[in-house]
N, C-alpha and C. Protein backbone atom coordinates (compact mmCIF):
# COMPACT_ATOMS: atom_id res chain seq x y z
N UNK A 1 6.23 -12.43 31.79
CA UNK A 1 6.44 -13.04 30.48
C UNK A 1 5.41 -12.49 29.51
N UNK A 2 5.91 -12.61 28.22
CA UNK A 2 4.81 -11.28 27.56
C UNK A 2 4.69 -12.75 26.36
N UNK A 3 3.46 -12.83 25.05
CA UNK A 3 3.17 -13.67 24.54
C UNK A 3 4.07 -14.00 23.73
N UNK A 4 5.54 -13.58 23.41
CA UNK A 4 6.42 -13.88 22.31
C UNK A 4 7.60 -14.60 23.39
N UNK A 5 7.46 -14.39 24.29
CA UNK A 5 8.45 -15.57 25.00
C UNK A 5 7.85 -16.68 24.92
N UNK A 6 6.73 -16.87 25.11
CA UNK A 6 6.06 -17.93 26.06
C UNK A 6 5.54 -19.09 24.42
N UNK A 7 5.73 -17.81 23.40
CA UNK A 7 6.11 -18.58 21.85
C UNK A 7 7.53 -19.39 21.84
N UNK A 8 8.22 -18.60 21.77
CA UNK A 8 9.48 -19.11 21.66
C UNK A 8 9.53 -20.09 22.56
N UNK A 9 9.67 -20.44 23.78
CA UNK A 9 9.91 -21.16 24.61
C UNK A 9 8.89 -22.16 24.54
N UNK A 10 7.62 -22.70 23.58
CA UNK A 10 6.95 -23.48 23.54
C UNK A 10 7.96 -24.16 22.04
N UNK A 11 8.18 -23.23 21.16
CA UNK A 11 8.78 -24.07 19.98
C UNK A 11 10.46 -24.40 20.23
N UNK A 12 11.26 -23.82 21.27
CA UNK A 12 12.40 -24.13 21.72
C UNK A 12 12.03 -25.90 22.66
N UNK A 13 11.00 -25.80 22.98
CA UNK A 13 10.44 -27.47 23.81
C UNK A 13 10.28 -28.28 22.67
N UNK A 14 9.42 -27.92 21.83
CA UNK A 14 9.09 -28.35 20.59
C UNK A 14 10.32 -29.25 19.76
N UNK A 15 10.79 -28.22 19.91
CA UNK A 15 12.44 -28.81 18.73
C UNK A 15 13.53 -29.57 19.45
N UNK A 16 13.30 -29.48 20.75
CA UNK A 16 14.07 -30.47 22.13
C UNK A 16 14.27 -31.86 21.49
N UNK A 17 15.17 -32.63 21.62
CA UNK A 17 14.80 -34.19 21.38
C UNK A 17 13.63 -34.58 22.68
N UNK A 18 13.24 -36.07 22.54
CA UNK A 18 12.35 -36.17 23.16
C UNK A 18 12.92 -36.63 24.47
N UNK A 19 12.27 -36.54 25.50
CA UNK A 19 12.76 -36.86 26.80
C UNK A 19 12.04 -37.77 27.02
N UNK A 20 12.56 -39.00 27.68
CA UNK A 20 11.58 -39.96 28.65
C UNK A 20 11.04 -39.69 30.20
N UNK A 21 9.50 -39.24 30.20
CA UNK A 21 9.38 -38.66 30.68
C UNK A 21 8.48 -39.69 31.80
N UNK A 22 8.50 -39.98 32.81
CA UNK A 22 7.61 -41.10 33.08
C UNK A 22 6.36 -40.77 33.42
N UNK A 23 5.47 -41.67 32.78
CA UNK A 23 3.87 -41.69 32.80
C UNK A 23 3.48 -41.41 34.11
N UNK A 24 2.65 -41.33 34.54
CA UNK A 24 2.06 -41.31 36.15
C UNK A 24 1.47 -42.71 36.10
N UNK A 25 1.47 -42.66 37.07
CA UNK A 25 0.90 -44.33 37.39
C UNK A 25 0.29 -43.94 38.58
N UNK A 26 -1.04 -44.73 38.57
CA UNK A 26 -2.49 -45.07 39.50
C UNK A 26 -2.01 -46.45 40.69
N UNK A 27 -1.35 -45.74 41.72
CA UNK A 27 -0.87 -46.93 42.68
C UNK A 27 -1.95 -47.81 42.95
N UNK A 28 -3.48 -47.55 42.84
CA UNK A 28 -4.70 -48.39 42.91
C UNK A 28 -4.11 -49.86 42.00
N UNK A 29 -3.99 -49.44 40.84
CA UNK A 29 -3.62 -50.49 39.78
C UNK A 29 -2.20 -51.16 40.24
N UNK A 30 -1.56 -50.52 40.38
CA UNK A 30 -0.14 -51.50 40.86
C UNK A 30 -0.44 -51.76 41.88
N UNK A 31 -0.95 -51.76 43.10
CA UNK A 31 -1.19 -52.66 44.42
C UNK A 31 -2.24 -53.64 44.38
N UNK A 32 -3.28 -53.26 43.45
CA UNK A 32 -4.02 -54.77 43.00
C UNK A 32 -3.88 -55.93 43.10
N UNK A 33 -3.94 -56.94 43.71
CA UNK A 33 -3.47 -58.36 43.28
C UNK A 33 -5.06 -58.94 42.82
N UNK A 34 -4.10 -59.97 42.38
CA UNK A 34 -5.48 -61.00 41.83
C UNK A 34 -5.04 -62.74 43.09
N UNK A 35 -6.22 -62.07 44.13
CA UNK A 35 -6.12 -63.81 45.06
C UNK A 35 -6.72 -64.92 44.04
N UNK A 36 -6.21 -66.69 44.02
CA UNK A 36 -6.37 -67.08 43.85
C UNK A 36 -7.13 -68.18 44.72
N UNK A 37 -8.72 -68.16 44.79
CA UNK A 37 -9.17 -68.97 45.75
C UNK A 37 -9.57 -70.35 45.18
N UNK A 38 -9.27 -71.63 45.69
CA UNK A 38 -9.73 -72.48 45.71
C UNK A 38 -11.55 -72.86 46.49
N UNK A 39 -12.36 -73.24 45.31
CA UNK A 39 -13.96 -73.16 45.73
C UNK A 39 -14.57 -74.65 45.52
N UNK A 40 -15.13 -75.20 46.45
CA UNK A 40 -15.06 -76.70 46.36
C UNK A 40 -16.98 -76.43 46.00
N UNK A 41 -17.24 -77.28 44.91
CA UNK A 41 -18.51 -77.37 44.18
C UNK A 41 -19.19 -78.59 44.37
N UNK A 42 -20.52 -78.22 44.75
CA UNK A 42 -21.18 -79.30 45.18
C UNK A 42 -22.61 -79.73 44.05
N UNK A 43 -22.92 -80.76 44.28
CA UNK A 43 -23.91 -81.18 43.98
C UNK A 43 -25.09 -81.92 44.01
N UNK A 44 -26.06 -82.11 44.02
CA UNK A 44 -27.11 -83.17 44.69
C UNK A 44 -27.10 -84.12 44.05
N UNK A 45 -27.66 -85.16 44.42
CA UNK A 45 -27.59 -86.70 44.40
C UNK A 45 -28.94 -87.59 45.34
N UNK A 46 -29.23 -88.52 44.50
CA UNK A 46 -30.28 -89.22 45.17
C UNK A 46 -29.57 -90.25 45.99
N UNK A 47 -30.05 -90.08 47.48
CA UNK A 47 -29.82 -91.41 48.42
C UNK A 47 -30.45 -92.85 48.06
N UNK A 48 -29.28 -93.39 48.37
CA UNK A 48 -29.68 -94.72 48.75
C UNK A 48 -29.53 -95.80 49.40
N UNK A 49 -29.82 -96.61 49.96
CA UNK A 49 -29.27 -97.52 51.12
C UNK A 49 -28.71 -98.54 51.03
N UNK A 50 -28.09 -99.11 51.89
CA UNK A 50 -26.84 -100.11 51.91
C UNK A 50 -26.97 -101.34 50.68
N UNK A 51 -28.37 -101.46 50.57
CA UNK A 51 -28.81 -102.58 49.49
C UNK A 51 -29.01 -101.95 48.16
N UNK A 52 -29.13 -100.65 47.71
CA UNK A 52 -29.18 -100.03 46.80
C UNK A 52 -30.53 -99.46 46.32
N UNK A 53 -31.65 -99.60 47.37
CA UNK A 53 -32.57 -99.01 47.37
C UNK A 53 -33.33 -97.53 47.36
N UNK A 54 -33.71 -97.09 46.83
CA UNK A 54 -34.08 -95.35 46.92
C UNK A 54 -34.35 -95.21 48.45
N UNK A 55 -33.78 -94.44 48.59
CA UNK A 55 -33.56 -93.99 50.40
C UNK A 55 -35.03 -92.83 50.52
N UNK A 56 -35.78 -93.22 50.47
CA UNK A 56 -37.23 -92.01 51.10
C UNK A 56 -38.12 -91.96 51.94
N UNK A 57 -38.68 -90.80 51.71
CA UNK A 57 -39.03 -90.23 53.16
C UNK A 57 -40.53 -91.14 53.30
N UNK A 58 -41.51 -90.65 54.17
CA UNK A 58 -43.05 -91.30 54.55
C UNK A 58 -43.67 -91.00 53.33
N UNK A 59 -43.67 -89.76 52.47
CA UNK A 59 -44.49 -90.07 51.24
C UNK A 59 -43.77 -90.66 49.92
N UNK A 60 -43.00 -91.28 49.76
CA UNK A 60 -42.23 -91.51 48.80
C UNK A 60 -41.25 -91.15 48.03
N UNK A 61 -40.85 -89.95 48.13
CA UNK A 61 -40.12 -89.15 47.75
C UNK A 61 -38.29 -89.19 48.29
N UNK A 62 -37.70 -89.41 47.00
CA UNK A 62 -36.15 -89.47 47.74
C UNK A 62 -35.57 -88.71 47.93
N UNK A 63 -34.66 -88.95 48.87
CA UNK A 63 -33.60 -88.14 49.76
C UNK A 63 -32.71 -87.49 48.86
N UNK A 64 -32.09 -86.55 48.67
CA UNK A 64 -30.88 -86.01 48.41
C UNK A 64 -30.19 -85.93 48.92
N UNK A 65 -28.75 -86.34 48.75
CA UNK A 65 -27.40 -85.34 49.27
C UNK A 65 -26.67 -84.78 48.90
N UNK A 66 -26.06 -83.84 49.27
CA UNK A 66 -24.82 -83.15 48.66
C UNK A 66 -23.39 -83.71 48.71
N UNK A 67 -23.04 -83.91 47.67
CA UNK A 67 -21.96 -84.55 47.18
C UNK A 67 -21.13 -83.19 46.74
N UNK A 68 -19.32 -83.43 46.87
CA UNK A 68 -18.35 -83.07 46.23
C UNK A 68 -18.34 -83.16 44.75
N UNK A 69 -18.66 -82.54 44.42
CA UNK A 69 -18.69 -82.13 42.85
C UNK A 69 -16.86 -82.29 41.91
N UNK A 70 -16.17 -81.26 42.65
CA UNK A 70 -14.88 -80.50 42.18
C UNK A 70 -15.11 -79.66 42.39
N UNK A 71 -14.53 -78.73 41.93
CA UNK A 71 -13.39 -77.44 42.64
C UNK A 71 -13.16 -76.57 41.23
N UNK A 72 -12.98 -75.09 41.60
CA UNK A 72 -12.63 -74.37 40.56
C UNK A 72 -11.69 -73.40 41.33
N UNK A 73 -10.99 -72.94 40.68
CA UNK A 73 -10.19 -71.43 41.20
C UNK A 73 -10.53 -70.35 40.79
N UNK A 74 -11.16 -69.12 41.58
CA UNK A 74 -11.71 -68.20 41.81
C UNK A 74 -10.32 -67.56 41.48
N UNK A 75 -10.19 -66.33 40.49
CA UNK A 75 -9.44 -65.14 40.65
C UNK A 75 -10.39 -63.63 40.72
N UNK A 76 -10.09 -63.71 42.15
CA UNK A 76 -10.42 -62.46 42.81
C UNK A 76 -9.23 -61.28 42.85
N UNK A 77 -10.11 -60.29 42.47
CA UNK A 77 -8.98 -58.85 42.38
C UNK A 77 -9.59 -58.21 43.93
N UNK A 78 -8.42 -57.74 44.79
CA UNK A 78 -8.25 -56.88 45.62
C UNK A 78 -8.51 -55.92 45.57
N UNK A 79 -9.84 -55.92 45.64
CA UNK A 79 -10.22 -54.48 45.65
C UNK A 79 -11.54 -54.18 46.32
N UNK A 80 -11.48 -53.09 47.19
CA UNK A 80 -12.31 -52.88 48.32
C UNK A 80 -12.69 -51.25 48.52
N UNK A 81 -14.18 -51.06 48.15
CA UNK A 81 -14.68 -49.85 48.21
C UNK A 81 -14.28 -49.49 49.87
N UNK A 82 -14.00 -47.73 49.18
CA UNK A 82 -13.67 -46.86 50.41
C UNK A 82 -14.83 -47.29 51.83
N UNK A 83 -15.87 -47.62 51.58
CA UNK A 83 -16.98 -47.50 52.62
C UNK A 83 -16.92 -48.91 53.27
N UNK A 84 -16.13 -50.00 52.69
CA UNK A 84 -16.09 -51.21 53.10
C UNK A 84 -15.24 -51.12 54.35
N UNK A 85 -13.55 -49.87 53.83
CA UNK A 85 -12.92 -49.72 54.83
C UNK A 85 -13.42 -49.60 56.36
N UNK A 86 -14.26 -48.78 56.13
CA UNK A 86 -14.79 -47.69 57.19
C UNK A 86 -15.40 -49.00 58.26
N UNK A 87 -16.63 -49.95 57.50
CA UNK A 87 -16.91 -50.57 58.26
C UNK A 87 -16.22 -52.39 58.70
N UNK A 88 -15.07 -51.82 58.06
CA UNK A 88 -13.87 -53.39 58.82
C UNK A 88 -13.36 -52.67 59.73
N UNK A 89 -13.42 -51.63 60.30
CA UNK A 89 -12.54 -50.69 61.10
C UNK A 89 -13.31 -51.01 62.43
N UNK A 90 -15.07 -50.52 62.11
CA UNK A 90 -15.73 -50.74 63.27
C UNK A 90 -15.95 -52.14 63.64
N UNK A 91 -15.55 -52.95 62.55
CA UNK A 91 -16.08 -54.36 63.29
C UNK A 91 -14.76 -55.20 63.82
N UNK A 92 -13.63 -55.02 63.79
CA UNK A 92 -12.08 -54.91 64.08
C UNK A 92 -12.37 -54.28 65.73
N UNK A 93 -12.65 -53.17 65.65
CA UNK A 93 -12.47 -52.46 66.90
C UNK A 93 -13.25 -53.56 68.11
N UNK A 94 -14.38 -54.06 67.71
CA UNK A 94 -15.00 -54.80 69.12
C UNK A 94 -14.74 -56.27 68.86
N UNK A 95 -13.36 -56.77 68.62
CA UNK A 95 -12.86 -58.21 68.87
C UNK A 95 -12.28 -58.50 69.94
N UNK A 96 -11.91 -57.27 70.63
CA UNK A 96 -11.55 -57.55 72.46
C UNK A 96 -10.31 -58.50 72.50
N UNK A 97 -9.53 -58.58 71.43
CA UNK A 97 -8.06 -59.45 71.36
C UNK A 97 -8.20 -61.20 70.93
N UNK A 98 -9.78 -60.95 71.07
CA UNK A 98 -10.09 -62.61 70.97
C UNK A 98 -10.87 -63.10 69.31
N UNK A 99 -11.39 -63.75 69.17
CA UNK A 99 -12.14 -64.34 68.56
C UNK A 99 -13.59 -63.33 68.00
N UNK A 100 -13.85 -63.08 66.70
CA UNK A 100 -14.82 -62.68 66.79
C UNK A 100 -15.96 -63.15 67.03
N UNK A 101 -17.56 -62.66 67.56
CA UNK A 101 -18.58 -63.09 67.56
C UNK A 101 -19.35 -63.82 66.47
N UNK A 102 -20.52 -64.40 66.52
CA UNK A 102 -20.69 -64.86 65.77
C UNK A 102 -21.44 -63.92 64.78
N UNK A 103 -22.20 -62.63 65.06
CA UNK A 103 -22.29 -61.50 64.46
C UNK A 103 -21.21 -60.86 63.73
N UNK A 104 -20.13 -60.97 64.74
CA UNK A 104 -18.97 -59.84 63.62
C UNK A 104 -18.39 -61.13 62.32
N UNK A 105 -18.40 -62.12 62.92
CA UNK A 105 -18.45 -62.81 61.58
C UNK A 105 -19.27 -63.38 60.20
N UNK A 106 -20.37 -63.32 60.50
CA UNK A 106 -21.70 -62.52 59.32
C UNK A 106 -20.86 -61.57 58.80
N UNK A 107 -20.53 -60.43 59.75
CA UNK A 107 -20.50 -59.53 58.88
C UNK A 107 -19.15 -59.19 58.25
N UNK A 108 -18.14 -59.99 58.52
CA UNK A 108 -16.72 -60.24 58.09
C UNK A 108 -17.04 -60.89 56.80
N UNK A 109 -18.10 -62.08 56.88
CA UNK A 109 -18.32 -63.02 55.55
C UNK A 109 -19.28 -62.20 54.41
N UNK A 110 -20.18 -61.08 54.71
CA UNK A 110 -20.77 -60.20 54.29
C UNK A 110 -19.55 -59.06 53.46
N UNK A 111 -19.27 -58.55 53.91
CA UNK A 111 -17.97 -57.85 53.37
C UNK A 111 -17.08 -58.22 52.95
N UNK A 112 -16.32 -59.67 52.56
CA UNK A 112 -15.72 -60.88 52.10
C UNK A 112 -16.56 -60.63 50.45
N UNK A 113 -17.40 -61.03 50.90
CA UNK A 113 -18.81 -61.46 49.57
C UNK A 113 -18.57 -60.18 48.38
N UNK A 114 -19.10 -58.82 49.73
CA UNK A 114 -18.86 -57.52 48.15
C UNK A 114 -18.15 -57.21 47.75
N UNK A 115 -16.26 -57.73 47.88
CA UNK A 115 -15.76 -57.55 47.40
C UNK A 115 -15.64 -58.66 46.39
N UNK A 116 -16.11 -60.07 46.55
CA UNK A 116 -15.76 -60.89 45.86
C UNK A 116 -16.73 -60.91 44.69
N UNK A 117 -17.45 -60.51 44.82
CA UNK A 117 -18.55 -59.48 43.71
C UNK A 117 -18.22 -58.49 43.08
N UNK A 118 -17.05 -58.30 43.32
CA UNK A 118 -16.58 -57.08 42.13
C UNK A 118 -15.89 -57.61 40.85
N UNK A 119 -15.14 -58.66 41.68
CA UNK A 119 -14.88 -60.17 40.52
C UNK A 119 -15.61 -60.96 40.03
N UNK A 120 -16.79 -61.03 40.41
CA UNK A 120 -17.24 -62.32 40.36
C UNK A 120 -18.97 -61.87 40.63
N UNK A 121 -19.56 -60.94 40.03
CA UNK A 121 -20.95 -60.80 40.47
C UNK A 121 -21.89 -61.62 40.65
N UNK A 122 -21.70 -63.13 40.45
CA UNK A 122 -22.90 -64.21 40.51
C UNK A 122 -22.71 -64.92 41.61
N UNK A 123 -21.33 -64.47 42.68
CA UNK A 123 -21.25 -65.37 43.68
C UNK A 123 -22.33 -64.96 44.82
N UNK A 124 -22.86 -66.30 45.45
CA UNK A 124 -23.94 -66.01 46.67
C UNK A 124 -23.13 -66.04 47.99
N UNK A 125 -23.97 -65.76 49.11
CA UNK A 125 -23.42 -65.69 50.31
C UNK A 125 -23.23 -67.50 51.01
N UNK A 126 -24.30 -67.92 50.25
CA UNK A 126 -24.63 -69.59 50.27
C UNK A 126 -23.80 -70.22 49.34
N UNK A 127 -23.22 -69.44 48.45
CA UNK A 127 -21.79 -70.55 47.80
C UNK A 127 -20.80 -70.38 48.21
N UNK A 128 -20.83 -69.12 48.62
CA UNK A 128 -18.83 -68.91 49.72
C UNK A 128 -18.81 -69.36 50.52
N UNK A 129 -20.02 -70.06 51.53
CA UNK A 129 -19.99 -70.30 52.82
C UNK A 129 -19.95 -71.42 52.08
N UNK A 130 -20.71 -72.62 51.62
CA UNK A 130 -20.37 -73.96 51.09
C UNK A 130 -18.99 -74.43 50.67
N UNK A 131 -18.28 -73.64 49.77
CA UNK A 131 -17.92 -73.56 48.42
C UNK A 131 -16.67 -73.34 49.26
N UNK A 132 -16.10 -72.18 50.33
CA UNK A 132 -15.06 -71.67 50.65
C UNK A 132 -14.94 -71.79 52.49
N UNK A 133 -13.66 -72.32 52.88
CA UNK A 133 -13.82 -72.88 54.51
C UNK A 133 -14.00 -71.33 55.51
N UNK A 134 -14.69 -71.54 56.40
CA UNK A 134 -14.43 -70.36 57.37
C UNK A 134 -13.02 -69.89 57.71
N UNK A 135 -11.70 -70.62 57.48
CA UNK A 135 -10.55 -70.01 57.89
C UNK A 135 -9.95 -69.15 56.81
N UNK A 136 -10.54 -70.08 55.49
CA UNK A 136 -9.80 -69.07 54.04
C UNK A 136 -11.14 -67.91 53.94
N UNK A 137 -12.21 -67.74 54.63
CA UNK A 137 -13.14 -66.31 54.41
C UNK A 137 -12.26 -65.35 55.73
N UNK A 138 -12.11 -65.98 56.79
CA UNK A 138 -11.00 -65.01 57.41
C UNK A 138 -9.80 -64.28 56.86
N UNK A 139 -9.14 -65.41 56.32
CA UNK A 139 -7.72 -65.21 55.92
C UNK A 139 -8.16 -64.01 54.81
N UNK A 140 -9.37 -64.63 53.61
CA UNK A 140 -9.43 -63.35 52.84
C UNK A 140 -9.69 -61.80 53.52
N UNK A 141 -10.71 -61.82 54.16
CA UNK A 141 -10.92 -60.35 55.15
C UNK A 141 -9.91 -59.95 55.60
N UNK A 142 -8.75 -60.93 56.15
CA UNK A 142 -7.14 -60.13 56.45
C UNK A 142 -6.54 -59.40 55.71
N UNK A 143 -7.10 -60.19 54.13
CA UNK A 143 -6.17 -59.83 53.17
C UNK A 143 -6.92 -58.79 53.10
N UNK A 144 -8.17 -58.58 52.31
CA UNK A 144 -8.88 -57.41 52.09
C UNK A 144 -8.49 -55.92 52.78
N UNK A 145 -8.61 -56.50 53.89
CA UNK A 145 -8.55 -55.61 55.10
C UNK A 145 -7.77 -55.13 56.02
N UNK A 146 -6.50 -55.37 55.87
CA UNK A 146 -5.45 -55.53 56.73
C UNK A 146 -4.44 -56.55 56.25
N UNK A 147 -3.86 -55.67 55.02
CA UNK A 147 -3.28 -56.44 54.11
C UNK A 147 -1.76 -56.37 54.74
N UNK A 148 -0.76 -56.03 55.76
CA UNK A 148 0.30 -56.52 56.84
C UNK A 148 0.06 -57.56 57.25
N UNK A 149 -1.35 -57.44 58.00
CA UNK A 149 -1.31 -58.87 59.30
C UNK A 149 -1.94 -60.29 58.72
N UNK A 150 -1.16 -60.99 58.05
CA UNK A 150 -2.23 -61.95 57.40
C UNK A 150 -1.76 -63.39 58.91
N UNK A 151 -2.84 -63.80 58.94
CA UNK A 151 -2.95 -65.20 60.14
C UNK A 151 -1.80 -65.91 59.64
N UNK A 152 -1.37 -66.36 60.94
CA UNK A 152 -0.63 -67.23 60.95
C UNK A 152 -0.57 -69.02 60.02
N UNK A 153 -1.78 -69.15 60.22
CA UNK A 153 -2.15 -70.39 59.82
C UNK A 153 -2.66 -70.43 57.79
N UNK A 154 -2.73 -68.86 57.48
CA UNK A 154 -2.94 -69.26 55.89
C UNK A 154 -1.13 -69.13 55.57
N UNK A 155 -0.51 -69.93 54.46
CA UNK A 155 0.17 -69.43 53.80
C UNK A 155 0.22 -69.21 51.86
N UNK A 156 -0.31 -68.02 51.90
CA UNK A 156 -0.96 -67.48 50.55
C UNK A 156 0.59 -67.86 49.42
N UNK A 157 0.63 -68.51 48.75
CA UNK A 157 2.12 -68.64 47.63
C UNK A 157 2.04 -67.39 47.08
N UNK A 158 3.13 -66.91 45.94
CA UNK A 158 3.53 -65.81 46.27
C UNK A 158 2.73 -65.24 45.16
N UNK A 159 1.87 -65.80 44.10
CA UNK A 159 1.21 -65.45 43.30
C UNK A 159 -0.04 -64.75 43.83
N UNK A 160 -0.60 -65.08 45.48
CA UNK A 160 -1.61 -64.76 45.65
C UNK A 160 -2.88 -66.14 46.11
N UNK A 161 -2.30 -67.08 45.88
CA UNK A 161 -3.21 -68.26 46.44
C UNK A 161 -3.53 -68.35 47.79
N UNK A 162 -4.88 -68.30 48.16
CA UNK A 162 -5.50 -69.00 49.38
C UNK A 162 -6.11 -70.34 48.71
N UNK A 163 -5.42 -71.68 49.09
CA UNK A 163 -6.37 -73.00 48.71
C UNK A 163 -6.71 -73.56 50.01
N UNK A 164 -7.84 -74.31 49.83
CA UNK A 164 -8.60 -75.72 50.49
C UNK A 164 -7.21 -76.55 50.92
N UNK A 165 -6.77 -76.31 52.45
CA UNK A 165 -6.13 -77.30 52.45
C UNK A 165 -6.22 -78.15 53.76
């Protein structure tokens, strides 16, 4: 092709009506979901005893407890760095068909956390564990991680909800 075709044939495109041509699309972005977690919020409170007395200790000082606050819904986006993969793979591999350890589950609830930090950067490892039950931090790592096999026992609605139930 010599430079007067490759003219013509740019202003012969040119003068084309327009074609609908479809955009490319980033399957990252269309497989995204946004989970909806239910997070139960707590709060402290001064004890007190059956008569209504400040409940305290040998130096005077009162007791606290943690009380049920309410609840908020967490929207978490699905999304999980390449290196997260790598290590749900190795900690998957030594569950032996059963139950994980109490190590591989640290580190199931650990990897739970950084993704839920991509949504949510102020969440602690001490509010998901309070805040969210050990079966819905599983169920999420299924999801995260092995987004086919989700447990039997969550059923996520179709928007994406894991709740407190």
């Amino acid at each position: 092709m010599n430079n007067g075709t490759i003219e013509a044939d740019f202003k012969q495109l040119k003068a084309s009506p327009k074609q609908q041509v479809p955009s490319a699309v980033n399957m990252d972005e269309v497989n995204r979901e946004t989970i909806h977690v239910t997070v139960l919020l707590y709060k402290d409170e001064p004890l007190f005893d059956d008569e209504g007395n400040p409940f305290c200790d040998e130096q005077g000082n009162q007791y606290t407890g943690r009380v049920l606050a309410g609840s908020r819904t967490a929207k978490i986006k699905n999304i999980v760095p390449t290196d997260s993969y790598h290590e749900a793979i190795a900690i998957s591999s030594g569950f032996d068909g059963g139950m994980p350890n109490k190590e591989q589950l640290d580190q199931m609830t650990d990897m739970v956390l950084g993704c839920w930090q991509i949504s949510e950067p102020f969440m602690t490892k001490k509010a998901l564990r309070e805040g969210v039950s050990g079966d819905h931090i599983m169920a999420l790592f299924t999801r995260f991680f092995n987004q086919g096999n989700l447990p039997s026992n969550v059923s996520p609605s179709q928007d994406g909800n894991i709740t407190q139930g």
